[in-house]
C-alpha atoms as a PDB file:
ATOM      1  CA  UNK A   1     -15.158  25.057 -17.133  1.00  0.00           C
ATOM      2  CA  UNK A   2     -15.528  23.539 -13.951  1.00  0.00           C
ATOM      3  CA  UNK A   3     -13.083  24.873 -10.992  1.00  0.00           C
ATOM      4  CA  UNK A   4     -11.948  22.061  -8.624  1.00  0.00           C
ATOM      5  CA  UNK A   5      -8.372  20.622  -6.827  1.00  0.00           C
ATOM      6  CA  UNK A   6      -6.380  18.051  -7.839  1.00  0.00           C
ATOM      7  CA  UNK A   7      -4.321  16.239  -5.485  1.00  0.00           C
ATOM      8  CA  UNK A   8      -0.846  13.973  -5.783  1.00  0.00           C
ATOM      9  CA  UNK A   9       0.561  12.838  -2.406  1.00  0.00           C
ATOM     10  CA  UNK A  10       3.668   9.837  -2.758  1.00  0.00           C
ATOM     11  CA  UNK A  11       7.538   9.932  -3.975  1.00  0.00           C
ATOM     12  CA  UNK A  12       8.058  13.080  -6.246  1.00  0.00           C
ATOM     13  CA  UNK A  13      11.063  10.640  -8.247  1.00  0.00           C
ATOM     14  CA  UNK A  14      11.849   9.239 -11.314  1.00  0.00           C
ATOM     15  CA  UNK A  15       8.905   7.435 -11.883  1.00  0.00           C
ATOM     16  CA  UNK A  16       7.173  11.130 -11.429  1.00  0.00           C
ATOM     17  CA  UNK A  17       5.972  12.706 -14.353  1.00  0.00           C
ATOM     18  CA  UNK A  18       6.414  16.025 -13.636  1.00  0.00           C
ATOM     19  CA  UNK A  19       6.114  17.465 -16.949  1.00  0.00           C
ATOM     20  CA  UNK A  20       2.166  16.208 -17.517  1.00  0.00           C
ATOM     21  CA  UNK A  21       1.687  17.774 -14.176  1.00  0.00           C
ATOM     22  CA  UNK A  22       3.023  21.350 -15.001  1.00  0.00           C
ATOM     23  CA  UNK A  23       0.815  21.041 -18.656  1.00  0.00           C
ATOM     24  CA  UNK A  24      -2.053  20.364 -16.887  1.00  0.00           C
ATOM     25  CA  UNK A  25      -1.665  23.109 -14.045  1.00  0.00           C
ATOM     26  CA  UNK A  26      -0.332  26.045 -17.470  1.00  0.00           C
ATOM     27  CA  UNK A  27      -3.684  24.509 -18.986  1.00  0.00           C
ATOM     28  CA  UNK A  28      -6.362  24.908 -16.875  1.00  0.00           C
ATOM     29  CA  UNK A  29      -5.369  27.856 -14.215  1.00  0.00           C
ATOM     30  CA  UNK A  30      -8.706  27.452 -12.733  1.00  0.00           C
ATOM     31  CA  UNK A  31      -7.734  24.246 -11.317  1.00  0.00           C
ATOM     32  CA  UNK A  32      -5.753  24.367  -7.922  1.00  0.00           C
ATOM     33  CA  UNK A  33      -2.912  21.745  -8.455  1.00  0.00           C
ATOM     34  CA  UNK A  34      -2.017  20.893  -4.459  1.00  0.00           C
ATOM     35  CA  UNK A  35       1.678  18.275  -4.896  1.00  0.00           C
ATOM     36  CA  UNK A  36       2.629  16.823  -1.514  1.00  0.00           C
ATOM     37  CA  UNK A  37       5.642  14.614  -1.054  1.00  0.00           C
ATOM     38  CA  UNK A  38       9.364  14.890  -1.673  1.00  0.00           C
ATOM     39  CA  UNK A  39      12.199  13.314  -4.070  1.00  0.00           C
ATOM     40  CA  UNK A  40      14.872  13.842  -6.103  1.00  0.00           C
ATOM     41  CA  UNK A  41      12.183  15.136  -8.867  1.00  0.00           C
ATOM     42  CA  UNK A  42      11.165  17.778  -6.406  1.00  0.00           C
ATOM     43  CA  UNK A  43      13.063  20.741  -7.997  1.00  0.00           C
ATOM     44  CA  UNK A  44      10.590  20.309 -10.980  1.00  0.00           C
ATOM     45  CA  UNK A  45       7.773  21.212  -9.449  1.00  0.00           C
ATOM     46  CA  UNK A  46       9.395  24.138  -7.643  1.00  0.00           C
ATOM     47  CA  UNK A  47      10.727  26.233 -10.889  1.00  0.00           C
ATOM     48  CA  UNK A  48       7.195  26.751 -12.412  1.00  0.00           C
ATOM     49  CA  UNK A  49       5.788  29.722 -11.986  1.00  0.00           C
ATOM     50  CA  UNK A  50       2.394  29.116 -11.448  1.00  0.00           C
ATOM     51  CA  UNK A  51       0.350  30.515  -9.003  1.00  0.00           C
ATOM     52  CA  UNK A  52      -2.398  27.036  -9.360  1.00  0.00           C
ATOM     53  CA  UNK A  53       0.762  24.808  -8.913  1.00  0.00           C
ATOM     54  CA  UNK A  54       1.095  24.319  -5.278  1.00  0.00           C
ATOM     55  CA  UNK A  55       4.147  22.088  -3.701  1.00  0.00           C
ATOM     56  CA  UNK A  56       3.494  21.177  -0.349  1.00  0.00           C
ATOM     57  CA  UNK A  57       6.803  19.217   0.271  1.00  0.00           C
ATOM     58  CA  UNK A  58       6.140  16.533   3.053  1.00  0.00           C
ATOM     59  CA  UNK A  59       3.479  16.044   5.304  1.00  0.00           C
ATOM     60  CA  UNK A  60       2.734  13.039   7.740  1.00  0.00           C
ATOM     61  CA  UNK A  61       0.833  10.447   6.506  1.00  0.00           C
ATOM     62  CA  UNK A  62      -1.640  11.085   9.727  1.00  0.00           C
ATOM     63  CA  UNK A  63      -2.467  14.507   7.452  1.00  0.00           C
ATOM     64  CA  UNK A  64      -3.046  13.546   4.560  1.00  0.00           C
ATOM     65  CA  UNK A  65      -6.698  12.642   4.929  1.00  0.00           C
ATOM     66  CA  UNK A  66      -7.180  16.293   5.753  1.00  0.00           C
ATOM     67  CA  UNK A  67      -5.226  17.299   2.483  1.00  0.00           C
ATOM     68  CA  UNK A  68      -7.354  14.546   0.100  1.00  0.00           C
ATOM     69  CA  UNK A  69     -10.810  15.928   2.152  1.00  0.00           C
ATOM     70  CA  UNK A  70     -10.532  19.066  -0.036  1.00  0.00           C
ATOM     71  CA  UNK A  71      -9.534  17.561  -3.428  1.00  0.00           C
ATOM     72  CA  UNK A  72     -11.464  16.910  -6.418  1.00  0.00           C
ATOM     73  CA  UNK A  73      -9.786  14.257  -8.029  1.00  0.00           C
ATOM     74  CA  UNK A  74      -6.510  12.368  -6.983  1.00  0.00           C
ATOM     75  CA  UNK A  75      -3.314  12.467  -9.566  1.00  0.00           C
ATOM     76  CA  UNK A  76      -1.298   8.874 -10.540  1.00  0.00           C
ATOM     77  CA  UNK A  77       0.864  10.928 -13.018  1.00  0.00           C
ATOM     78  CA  UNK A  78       3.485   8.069 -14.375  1.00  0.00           C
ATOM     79  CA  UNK A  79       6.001   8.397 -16.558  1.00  0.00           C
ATOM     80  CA  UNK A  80       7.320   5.857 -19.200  1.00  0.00           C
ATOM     81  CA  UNK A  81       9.885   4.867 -16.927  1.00  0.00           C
ATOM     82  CA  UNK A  82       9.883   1.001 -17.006  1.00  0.00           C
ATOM     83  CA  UNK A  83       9.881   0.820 -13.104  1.00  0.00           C
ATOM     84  CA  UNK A  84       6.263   2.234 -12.817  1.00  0.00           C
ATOM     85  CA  UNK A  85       4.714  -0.898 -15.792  1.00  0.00           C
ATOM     86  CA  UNK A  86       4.339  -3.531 -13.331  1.00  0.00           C
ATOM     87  CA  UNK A  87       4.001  -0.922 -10.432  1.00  0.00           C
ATOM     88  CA  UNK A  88       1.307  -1.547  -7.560  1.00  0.00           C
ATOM     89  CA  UNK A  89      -1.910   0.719  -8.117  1.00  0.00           C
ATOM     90  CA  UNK A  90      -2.338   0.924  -4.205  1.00  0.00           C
ATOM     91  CA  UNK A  91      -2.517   4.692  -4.484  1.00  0.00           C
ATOM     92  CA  UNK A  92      -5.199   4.555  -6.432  1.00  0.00           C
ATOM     93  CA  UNK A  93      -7.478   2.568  -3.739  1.00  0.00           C
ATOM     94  CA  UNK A  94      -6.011   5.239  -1.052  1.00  0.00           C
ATOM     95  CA  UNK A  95      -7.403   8.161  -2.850  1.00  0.00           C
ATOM     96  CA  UNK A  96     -10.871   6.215  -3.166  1.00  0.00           C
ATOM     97  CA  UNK A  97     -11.093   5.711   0.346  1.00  0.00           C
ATOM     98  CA  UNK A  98     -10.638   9.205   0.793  1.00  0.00           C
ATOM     99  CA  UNK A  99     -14.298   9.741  -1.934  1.00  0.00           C
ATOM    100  CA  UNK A 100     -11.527  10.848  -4.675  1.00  0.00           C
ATOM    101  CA  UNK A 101     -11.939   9.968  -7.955  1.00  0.00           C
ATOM    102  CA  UNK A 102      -8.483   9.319  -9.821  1.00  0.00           C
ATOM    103  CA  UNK A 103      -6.506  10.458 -12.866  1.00  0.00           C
ATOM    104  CA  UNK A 104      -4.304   8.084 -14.090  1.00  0.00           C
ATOM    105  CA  UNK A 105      -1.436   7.598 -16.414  1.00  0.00           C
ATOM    106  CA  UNK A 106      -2.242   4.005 -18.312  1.00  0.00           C
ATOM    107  CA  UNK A 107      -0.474   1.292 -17.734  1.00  0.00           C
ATOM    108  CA  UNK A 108      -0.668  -2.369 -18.707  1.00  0.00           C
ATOM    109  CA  UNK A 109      -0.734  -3.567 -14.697  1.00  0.00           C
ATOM    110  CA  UNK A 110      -3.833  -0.481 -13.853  1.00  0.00           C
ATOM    111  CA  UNK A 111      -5.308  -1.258 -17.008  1.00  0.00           C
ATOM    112  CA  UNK A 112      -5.801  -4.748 -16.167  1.00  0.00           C
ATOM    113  CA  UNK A 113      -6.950  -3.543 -13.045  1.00  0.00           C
ATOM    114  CA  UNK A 114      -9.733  -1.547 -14.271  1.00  0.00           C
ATOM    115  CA  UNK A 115     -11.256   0.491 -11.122  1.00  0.00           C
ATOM    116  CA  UNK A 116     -14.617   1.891 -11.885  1.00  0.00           C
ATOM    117  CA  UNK A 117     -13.273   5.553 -10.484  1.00  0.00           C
ATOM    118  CA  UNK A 118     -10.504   5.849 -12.421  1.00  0.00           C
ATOM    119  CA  UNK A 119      -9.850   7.993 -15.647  1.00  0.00           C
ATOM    120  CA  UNK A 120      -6.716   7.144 -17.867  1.00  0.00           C
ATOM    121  CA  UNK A 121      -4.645  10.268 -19.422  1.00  0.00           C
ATOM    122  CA  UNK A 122      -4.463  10.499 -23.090  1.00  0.00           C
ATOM    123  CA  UNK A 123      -0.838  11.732 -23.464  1.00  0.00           C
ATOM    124  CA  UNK A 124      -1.852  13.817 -26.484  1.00  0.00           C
ATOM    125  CA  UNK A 125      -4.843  15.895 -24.775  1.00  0.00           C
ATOM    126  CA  UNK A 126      -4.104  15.231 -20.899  1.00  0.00           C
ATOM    127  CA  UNK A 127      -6.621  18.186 -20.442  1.00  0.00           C
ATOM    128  CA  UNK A 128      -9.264  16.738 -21.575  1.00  0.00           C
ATOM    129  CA  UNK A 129      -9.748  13.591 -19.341  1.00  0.00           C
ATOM    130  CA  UNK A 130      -9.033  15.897 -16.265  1.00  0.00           C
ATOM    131  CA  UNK A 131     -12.178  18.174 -17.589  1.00  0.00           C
ATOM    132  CA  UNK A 132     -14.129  14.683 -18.159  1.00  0.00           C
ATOM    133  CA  UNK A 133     -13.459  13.555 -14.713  1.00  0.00           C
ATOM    134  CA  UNK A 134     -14.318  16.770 -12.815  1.00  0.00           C
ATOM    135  CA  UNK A 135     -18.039  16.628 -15.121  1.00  0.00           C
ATOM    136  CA  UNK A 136     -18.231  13.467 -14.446  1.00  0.00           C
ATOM    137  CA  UNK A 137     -17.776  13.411 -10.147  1.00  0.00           C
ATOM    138  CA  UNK A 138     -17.511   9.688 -10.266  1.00  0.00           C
ATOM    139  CA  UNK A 139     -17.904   8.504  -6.767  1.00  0.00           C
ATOM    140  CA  UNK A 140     -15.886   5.301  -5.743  1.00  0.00           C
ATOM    141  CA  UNK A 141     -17.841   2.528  -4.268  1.00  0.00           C
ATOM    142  CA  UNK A 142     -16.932   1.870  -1.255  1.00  0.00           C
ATOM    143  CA  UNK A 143     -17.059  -1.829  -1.487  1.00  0.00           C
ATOM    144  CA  UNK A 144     -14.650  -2.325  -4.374  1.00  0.00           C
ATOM    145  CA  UNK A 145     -12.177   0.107  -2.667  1.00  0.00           C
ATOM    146  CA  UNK A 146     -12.715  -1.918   0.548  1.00  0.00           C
ATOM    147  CA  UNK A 147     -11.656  -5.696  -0.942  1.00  0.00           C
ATOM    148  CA  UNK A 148      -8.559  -3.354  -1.089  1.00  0.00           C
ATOM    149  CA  UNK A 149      -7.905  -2.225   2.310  1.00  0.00           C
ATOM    150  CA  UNK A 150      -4.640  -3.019   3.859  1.00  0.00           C
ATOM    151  CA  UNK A 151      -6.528  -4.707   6.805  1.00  0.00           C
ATOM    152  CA  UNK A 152      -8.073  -7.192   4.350  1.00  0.00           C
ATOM    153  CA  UNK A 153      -5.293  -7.790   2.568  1.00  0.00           C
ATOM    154  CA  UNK A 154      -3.411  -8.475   5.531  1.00  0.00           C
ATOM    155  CA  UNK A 155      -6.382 -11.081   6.713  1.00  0.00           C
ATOM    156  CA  UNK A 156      -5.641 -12.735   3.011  1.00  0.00           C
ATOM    157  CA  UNK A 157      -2.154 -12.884   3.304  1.00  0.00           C
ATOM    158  CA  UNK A 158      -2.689 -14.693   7.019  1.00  0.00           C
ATOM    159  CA  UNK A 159      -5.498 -16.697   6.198  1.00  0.00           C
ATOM    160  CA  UNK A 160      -3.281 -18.200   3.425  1.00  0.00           C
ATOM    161  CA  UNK A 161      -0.326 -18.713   5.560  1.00  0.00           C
ATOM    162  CA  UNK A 162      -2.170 -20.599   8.225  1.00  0.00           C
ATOM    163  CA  UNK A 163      -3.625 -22.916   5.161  1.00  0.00           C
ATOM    164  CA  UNK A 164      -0.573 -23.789   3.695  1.00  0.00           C
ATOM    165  CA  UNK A 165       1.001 -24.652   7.550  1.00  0.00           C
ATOM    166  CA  UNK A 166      -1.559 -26.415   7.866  1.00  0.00           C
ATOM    167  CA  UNK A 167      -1.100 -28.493   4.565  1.00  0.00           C
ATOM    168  CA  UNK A 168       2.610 -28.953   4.930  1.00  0.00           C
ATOM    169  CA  UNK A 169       2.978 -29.389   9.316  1.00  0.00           C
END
């Protein structure tokens, strides 16, 4: 079995799937499980005793590179909440462009989406795509996590505005 970290950093809420994230920390104690963020959730992740479960509570964003430099893999785990089926797979490009490769609860919307570096959670043997995606050390490319870089996305969004002022003075 492969040692490594995995890494969650965002809202620790109801869309926060707290459950798949205590399985896969009770079934792989090997694997350093490193939760940063806060929410009403929180108190979840704090009553396991697990000495490869570590909650970090908040950190500033201007940290978390420093955090994600260490990790292994970056966590999306989603519940079956209906907020998080349309919900925007921006974390996923965040942990690329820190070299992570992701595990991810499926949905339809990251599905679609498709990103070379990520690794979809079977809910019935979770385990098994996190010991996949540690063999596997996929390494995002950085130019399909740069067309999503706020920066660019930001030039889109501009570029676009100026056209349509343009076509309707």
């Amino acid at each position: 079995m492969v040692a490594g970290r995995v890494a969650y950093a965002g809202a620790i809420d109801f869309r926060f799937d707290a459950e798949l994230v205590v399985r896969l920390a009770k079934a792989r104690p090997e694997i350093e499980f490193v939760i940063i963020g806060s929410g009403t959730d929180s108190h979840s992740l704090a009553a396991p005793d697990l000495q490869n479960l570590r909650w970090l509570g908040t950190r500033p964003y201007a940290q978390l590179p420093a955090y994600l430099q260490h990790a292994n893999v970056g966590l999306l785990p989603l519940n079956d909440h209906p907020a998080n089926a349309g919900r925007s797979p921006m974390k996923l490009y965040e942990y690329a462009a820190a070299g992570l490769s992701v595990l991810a609860t499926r949905t339809q919307e990251l599905a679609r989406r498709a990103p070379s570096f990520v690794r979809f959670i079977d809910p019935r043997e979770p385990e098994l795509a996190l010991d996949s995606l540690l063999h596997e050390q996929l390494a995002p490319d950085p130019d399909e996590v740069a067309e999503h870089d706020w920066s660019r996305i930001a030039e889109h969004v501009l570029a676009t505005a100026r056209r349509d002022s343009d076509l309707n003075p």
